[in-house]
N, C-alpha and C. Protein backbone atom coordinates (compact mmCIF):
# COMPACT_ATOMS: atom_id res chain seq x y z
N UNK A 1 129.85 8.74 116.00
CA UNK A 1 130.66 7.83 116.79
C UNK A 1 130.91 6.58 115.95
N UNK A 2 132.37 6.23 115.63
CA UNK A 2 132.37 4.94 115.20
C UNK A 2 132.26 3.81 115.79
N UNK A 3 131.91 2.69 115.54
CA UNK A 3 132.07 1.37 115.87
C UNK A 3 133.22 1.13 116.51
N UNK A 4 134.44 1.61 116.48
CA UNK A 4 135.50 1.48 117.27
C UNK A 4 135.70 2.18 118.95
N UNK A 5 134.70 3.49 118.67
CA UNK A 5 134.54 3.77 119.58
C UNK A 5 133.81 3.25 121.07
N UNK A 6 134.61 3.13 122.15
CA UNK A 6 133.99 2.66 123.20
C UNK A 6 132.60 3.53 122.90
N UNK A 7 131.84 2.49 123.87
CA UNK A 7 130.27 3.18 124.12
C UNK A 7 130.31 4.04 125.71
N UNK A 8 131.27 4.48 126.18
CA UNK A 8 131.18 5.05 127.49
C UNK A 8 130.23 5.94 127.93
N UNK A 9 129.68 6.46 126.98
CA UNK A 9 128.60 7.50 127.25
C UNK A 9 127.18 6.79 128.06
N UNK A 10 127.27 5.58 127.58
CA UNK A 10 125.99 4.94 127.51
C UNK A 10 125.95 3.99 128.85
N UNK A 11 127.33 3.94 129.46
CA UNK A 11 127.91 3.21 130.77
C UNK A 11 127.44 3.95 131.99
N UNK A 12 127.07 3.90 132.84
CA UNK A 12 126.96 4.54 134.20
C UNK A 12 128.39 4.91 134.74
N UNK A 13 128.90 5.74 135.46
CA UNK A 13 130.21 5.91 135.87
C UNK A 13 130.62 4.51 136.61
N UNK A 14 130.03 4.29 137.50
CA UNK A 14 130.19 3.25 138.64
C UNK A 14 129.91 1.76 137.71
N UNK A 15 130.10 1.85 136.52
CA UNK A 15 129.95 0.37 136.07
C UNK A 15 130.94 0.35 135.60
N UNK A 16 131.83 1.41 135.15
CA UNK A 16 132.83 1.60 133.96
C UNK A 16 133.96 0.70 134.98
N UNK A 17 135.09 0.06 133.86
CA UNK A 17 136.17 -0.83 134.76
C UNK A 17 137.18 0.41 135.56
N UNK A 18 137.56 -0.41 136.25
CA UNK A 18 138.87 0.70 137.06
C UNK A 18 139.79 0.79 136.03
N UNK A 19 139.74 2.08 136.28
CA UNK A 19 141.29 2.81 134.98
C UNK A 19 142.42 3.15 135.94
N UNK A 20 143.75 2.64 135.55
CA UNK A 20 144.61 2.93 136.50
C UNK A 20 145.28 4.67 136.00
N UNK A 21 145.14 5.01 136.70
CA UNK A 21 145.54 6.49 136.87
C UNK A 21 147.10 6.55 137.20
N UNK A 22 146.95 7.57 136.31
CA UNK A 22 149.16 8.36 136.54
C UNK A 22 148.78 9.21 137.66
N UNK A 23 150.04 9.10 138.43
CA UNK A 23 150.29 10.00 139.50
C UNK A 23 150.44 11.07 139.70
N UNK A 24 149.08 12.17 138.98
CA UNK A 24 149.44 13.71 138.76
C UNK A 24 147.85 14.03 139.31
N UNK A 25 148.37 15.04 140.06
CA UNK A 25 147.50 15.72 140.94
C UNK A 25 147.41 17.04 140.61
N UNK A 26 146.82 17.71 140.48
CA UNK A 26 146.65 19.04 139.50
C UNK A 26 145.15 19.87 140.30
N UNK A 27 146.23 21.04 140.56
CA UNK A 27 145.57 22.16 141.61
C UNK A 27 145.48 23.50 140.57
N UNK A 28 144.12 23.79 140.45
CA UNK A 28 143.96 24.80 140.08
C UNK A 28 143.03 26.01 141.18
N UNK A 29 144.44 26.78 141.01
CA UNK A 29 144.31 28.22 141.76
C UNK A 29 143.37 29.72 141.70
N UNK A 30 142.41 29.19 141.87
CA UNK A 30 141.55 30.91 140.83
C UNK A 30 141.14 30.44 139.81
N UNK A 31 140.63 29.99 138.77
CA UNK A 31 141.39 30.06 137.30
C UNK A 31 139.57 30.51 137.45
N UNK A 32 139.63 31.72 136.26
CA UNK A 32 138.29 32.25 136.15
C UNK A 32 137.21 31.82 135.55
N UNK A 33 137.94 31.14 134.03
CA UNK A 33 136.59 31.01 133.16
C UNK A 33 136.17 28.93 133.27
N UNK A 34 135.06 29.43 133.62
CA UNK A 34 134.56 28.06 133.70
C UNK A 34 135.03 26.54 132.46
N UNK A 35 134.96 27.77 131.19
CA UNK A 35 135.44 27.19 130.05
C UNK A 35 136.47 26.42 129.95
N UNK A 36 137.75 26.92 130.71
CA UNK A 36 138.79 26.60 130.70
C UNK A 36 138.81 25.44 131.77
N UNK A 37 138.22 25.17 132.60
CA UNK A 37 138.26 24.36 133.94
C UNK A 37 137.82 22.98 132.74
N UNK A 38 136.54 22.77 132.22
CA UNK A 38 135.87 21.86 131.56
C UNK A 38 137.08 21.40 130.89
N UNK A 39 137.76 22.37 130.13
CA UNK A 39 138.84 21.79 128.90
C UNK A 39 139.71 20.96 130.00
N UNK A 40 140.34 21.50 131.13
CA UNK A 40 140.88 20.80 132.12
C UNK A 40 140.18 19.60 132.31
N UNK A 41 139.27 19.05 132.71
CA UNK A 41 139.07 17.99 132.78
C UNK A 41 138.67 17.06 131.26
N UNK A 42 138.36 17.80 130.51
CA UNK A 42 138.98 16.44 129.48
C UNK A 42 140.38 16.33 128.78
N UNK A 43 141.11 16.83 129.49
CA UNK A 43 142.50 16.84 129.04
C UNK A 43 142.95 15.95 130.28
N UNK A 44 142.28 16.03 131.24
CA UNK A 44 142.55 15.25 132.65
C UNK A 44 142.29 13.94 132.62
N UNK A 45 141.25 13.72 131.86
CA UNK A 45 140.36 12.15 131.38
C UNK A 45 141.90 11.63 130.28
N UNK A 46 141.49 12.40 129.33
CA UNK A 46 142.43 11.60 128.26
C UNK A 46 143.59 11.43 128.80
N UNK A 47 144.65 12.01 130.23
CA UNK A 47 145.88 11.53 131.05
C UNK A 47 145.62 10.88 131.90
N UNK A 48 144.60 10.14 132.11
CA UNK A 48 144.13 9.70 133.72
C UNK A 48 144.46 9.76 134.69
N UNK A 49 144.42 11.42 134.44
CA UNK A 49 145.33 12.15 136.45
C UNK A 49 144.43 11.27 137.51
N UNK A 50 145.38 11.31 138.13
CA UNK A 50 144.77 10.71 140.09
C UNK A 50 143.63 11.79 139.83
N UNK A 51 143.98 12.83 140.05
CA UNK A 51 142.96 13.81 141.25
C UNK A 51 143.00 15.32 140.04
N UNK A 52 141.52 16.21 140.64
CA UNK A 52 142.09 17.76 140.70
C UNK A 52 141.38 18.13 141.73
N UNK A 53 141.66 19.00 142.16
CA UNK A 53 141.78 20.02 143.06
C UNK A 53 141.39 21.89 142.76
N UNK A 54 139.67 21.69 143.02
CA UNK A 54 139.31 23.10 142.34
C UNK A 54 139.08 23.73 143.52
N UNK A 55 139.81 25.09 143.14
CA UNK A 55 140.21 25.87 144.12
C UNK A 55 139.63 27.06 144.48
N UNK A 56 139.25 27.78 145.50
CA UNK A 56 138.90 29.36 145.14
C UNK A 56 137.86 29.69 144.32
N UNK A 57 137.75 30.49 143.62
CA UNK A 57 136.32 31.10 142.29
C UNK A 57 136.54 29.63 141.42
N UNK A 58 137.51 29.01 141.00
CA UNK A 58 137.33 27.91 139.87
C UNK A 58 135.96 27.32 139.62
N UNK A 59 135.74 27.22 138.84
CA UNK A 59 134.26 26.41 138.52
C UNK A 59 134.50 25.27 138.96
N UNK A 60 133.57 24.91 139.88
CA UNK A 60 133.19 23.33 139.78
C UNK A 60 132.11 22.61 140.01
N UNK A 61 131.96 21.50 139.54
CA UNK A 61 130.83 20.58 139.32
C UNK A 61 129.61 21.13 140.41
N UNK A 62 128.22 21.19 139.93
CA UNK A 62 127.59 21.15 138.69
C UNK A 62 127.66 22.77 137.85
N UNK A 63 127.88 23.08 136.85
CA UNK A 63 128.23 24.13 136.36
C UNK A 63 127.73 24.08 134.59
N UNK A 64 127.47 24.83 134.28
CA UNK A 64 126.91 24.33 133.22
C UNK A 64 127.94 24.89 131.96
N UNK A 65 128.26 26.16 132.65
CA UNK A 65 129.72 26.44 131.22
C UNK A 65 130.48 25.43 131.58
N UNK A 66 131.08 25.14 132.82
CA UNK A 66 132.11 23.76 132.84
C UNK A 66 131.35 22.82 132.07
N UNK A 67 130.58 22.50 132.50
CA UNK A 67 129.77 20.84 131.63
C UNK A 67 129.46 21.00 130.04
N UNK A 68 129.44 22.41 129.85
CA UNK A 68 129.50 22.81 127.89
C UNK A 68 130.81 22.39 127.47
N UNK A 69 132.00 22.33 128.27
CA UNK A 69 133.81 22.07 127.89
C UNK A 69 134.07 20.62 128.21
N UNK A 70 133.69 20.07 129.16
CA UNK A 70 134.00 19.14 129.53
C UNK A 70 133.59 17.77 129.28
N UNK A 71 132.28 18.01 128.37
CA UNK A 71 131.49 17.11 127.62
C UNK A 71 131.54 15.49 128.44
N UNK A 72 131.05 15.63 129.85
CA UNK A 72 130.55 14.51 130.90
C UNK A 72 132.54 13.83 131.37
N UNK A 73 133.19 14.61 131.52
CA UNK A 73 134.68 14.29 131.98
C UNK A 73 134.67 14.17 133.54
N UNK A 74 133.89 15.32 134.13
CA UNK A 74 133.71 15.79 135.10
C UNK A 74 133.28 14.29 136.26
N UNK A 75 132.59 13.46 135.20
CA UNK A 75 131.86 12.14 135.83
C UNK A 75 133.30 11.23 135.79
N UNK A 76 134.07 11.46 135.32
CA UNK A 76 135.44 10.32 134.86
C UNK A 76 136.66 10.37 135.74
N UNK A 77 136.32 12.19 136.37
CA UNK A 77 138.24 12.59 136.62
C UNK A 77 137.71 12.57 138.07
N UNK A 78 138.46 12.21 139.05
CA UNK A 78 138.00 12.59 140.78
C UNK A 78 138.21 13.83 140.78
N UNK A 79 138.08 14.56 141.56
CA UNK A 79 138.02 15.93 141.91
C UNK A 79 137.16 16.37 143.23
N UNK A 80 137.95 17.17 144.19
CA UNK A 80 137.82 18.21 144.88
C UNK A 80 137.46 19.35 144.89
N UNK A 81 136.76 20.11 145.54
CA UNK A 81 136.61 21.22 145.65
C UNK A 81 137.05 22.11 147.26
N UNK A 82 137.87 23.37 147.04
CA UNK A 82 138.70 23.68 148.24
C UNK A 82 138.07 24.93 148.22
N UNK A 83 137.57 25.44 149.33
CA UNK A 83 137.79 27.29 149.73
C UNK A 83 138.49 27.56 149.32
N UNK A 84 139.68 27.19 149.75
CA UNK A 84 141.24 27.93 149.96
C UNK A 84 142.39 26.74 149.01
N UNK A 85 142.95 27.63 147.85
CA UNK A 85 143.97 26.88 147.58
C UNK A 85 145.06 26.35 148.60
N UNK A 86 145.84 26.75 149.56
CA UNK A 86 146.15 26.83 150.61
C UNK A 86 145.73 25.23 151.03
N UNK A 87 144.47 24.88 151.00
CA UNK A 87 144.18 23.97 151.91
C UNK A 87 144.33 22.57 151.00
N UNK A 88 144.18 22.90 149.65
CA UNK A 88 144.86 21.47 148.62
C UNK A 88 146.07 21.43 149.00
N UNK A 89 146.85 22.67 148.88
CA UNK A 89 148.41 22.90 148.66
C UNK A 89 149.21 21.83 150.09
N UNK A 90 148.04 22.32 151.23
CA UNK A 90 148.54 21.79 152.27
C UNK A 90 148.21 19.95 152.38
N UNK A 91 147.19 19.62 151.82
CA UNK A 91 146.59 18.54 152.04
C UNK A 91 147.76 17.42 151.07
N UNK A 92 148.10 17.89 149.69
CA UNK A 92 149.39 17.07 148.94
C UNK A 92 150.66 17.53 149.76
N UNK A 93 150.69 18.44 150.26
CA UNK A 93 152.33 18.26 150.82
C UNK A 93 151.78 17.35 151.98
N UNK A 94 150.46 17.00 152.80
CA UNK A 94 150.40 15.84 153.94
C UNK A 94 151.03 14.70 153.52
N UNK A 95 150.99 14.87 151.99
CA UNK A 95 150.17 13.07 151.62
C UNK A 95 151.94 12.80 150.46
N UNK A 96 153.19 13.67 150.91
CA UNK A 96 154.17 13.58 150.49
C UNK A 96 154.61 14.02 148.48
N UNK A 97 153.56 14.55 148.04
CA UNK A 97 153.22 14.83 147.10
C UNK A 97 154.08 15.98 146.45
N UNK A 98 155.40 15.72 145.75
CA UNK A 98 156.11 17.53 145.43
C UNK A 98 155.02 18.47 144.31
N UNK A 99 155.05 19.81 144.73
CA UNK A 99 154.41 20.64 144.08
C UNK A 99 154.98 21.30 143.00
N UNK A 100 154.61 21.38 141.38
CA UNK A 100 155.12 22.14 140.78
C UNK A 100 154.57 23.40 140.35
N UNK A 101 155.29 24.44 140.21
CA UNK A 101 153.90 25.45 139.97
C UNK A 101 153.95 25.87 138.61
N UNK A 102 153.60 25.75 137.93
CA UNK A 102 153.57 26.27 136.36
C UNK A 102 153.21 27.61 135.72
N UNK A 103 154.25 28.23 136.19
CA UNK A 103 153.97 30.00 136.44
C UNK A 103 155.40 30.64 135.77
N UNK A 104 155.46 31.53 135.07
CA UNK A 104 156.23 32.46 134.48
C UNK A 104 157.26 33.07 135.81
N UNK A 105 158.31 32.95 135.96
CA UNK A 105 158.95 33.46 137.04
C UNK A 105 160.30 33.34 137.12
N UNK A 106 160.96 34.23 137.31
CA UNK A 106 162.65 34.39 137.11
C UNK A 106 163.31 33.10 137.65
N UNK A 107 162.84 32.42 138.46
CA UNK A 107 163.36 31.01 138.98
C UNK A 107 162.98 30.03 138.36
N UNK A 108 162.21 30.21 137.08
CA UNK A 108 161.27 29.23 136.93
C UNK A 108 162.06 28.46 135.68
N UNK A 109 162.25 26.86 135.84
CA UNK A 109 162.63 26.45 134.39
C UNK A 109 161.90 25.77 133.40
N UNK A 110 162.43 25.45 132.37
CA UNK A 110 161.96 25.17 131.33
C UNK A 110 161.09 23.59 131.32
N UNK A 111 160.24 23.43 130.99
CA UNK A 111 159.28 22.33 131.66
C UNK A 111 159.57 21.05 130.83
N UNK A 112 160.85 21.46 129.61
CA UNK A 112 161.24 20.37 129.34
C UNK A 112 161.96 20.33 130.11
N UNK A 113 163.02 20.51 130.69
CA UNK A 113 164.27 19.98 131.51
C UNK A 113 164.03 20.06 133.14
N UNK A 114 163.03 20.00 133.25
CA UNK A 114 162.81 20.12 134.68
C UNK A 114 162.16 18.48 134.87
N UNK A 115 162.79 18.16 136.15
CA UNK A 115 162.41 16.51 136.32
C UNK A 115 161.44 15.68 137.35
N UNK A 116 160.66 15.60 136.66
CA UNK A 116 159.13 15.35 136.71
C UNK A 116 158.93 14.50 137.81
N UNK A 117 159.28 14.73 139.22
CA UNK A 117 159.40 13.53 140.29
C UNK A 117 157.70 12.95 139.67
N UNK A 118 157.37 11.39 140.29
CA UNK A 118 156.32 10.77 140.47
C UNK A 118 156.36 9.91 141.65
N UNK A 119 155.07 10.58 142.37
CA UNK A 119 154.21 11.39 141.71
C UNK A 119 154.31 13.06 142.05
N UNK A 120 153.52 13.74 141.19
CA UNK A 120 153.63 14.88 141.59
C UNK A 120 152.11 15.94 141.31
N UNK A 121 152.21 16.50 141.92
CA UNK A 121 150.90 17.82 141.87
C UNK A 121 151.44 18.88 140.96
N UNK A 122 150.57 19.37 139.59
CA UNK A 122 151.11 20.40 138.82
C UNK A 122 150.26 21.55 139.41
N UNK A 123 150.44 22.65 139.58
CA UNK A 123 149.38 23.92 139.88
C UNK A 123 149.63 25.01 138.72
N UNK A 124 148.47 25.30 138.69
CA UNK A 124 148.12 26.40 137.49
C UNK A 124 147.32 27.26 138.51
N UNK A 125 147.70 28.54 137.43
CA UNK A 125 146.75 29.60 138.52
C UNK A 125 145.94 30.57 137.35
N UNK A 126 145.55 31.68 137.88
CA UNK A 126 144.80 32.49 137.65
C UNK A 126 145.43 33.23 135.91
N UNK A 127 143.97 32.96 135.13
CA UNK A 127 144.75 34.10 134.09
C UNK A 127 145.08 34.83 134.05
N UNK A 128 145.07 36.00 134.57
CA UNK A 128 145.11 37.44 134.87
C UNK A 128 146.84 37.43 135.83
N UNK A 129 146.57 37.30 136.81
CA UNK A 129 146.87 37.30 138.07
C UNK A 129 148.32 36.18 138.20
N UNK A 130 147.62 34.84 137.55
CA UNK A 130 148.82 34.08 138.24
C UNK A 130 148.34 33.20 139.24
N UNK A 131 149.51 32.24 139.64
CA UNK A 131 149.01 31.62 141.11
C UNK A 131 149.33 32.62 141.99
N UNK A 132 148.66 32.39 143.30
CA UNK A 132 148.69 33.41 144.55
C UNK A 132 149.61 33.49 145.09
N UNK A 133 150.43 34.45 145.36
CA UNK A 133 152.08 34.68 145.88
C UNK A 133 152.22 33.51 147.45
N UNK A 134 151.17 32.78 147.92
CA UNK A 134 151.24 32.51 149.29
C UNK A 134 151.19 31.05 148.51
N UNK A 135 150.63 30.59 147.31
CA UNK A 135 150.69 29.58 146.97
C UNK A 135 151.79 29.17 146.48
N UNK A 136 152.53 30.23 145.28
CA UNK A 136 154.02 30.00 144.92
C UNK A 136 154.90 29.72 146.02
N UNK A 137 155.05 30.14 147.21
CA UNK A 137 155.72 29.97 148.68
C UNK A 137 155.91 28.70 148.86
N UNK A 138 154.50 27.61 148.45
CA UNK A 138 154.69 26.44 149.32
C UNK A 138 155.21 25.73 148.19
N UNK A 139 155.19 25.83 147.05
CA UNK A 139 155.37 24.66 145.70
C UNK A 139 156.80 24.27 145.90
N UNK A 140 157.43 23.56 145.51
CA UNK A 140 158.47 22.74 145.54
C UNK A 140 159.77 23.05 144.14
N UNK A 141 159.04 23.74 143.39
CA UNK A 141 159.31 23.85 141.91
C UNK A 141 158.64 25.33 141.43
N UNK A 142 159.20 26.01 140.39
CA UNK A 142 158.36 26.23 139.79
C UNK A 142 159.43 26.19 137.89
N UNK A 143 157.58 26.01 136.86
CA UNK A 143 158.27 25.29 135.85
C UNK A 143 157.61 26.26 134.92
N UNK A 144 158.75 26.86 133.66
CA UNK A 144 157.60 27.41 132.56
C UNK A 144 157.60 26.78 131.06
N UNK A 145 156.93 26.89 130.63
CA UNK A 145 156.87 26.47 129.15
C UNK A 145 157.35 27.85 128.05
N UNK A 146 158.41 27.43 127.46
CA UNK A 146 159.15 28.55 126.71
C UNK A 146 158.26 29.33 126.08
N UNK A 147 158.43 30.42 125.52
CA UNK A 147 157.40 30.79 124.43
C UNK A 147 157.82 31.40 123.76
N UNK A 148 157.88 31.65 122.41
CA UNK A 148 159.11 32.16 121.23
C UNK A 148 158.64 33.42 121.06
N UNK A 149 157.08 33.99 121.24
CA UNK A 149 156.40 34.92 120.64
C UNK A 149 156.51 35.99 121.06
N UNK A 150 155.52 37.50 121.47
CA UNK A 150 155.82 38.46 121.84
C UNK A 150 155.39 38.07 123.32
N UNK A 151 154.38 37.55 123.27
CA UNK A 151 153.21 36.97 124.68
C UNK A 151 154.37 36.08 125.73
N UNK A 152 153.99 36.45 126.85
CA UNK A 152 154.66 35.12 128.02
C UNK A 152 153.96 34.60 128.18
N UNK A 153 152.51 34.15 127.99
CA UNK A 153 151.84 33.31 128.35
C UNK A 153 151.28 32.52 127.37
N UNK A 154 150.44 31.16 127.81
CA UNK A 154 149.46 30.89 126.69
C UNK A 154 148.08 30.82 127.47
N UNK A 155 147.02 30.27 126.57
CA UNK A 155 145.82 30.02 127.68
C UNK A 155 146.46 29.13 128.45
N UNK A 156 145.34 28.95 129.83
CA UNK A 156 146.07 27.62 130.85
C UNK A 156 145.35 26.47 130.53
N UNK A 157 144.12 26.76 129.83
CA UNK A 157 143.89 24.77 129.44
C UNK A 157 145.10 24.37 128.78
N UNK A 158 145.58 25.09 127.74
CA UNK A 158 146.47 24.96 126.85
C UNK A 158 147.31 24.43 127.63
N UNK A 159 148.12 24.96 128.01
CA UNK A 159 149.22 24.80 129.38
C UNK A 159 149.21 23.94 129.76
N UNK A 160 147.95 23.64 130.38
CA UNK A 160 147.94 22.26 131.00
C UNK A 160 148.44 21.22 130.52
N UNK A 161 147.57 20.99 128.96
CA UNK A 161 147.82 20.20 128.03
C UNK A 161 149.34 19.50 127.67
N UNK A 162 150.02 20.83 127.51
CA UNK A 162 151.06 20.81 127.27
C UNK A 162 152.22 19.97 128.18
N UNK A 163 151.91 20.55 129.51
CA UNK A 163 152.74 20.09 130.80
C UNK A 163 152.40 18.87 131.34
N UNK A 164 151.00 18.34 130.56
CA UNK A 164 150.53 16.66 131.72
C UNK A 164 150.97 15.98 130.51
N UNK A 165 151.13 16.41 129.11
CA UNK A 165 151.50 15.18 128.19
C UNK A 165 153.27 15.38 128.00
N UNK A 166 153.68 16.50 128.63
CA UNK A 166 155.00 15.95 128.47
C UNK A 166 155.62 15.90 129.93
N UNK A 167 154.82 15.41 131.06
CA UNK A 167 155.10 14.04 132.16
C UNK A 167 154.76 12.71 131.90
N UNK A 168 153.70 13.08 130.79
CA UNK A 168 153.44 10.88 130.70
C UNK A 168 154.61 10.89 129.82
N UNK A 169 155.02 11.61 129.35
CA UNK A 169 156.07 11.48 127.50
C UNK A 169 157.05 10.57 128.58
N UNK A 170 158.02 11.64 129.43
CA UNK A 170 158.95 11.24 130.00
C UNK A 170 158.79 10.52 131.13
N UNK A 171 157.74 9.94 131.63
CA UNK A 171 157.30 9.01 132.49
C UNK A 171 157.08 7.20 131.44
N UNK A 172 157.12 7.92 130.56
CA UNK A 172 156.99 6.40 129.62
C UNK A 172 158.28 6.26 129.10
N UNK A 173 159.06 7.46 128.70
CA UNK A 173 160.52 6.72 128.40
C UNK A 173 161.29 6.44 128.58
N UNK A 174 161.63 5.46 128.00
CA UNK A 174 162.68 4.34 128.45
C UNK A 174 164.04 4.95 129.50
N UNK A 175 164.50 4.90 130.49
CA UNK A 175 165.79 5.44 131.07
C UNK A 175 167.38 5.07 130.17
């Protein structure tokens, strides 16, 4: 660790200053490997999403493959835990929140040109599988990230990555 580096490790959560958080709310649907949830939340820390929303089988806190990925994020990012995706899905559309779903799908556009209301909830779903056909129903959107290769997919930490840094991109630039 350099000298430049904050000492946050060494901070208690509840001492650390208030960080103002971007307006992205991020629901994950199923998603299986614990691994991938952890990478989610330090990809969640370094965007300072509002919220996530762990859903269904998703790993969440205390977990110890999540806490091997997430290297103490888990203490930084707020987060939920839901039975039922269904019941996040329903709880951000209460709270006026548009849903995007970030899923491969003949309706689905390109996640550069698709326009990033704020605030908004991104949902990712299941590797295998996908988000849940009852969850795609309620989203507001759905958005994909191109892919040049043979594969339609990528991993979904990846994904994530991809889709929360290019809402701050175009949330920071200039109109």
């Amino acid at each position: 660790m350099s000298e430049l580096e904050p000492h946050y490790r060494m901070v208690p959560p509840e001492q650390l200053p208030e960080l103002p958080r971007n307006p992205v709310h991020v629901v994950l649907d199923n998603i299986r490997s614990a691994f991938n949830v952890g990478s989610i939340f330090r990809t969640a820390d370094a965007g300072a999403v509002s919220h996530i929303h762990l859903c269904g089988m998703t790993a969440h806190p205390p977990s110890v493959k999540l806490a091997k990925t997430a290297l103490g994020a888990c203490d930084y990012v707020p987060w939920t835990y839901h039975e039922r995706s269904l019941d996040a899905i329903e709880l951000l559309r209460s709270q006026g929140i548009p849903l995007a779903a970030v899923e491969v799908a003949d309706h689905a556009v390109s996640h550069l040109r698709y326009a990033w209301p704020r605030p908004v909830a991104i949902v990712f779903g299941n590797e295998v599988t996908g988000i849940s056909a009852d969850v795609m129903a309620r989203c507001d959107a759905a958005v994909q990230i191109p892919m040049r290769g043979f594969k339609n997919t990528i991993n979904v930490a990846t994904a994530f990555g991809i889709v929360l840094f290019e809402i701050l991109r175009r949330w920071d630039a200039p109109e």
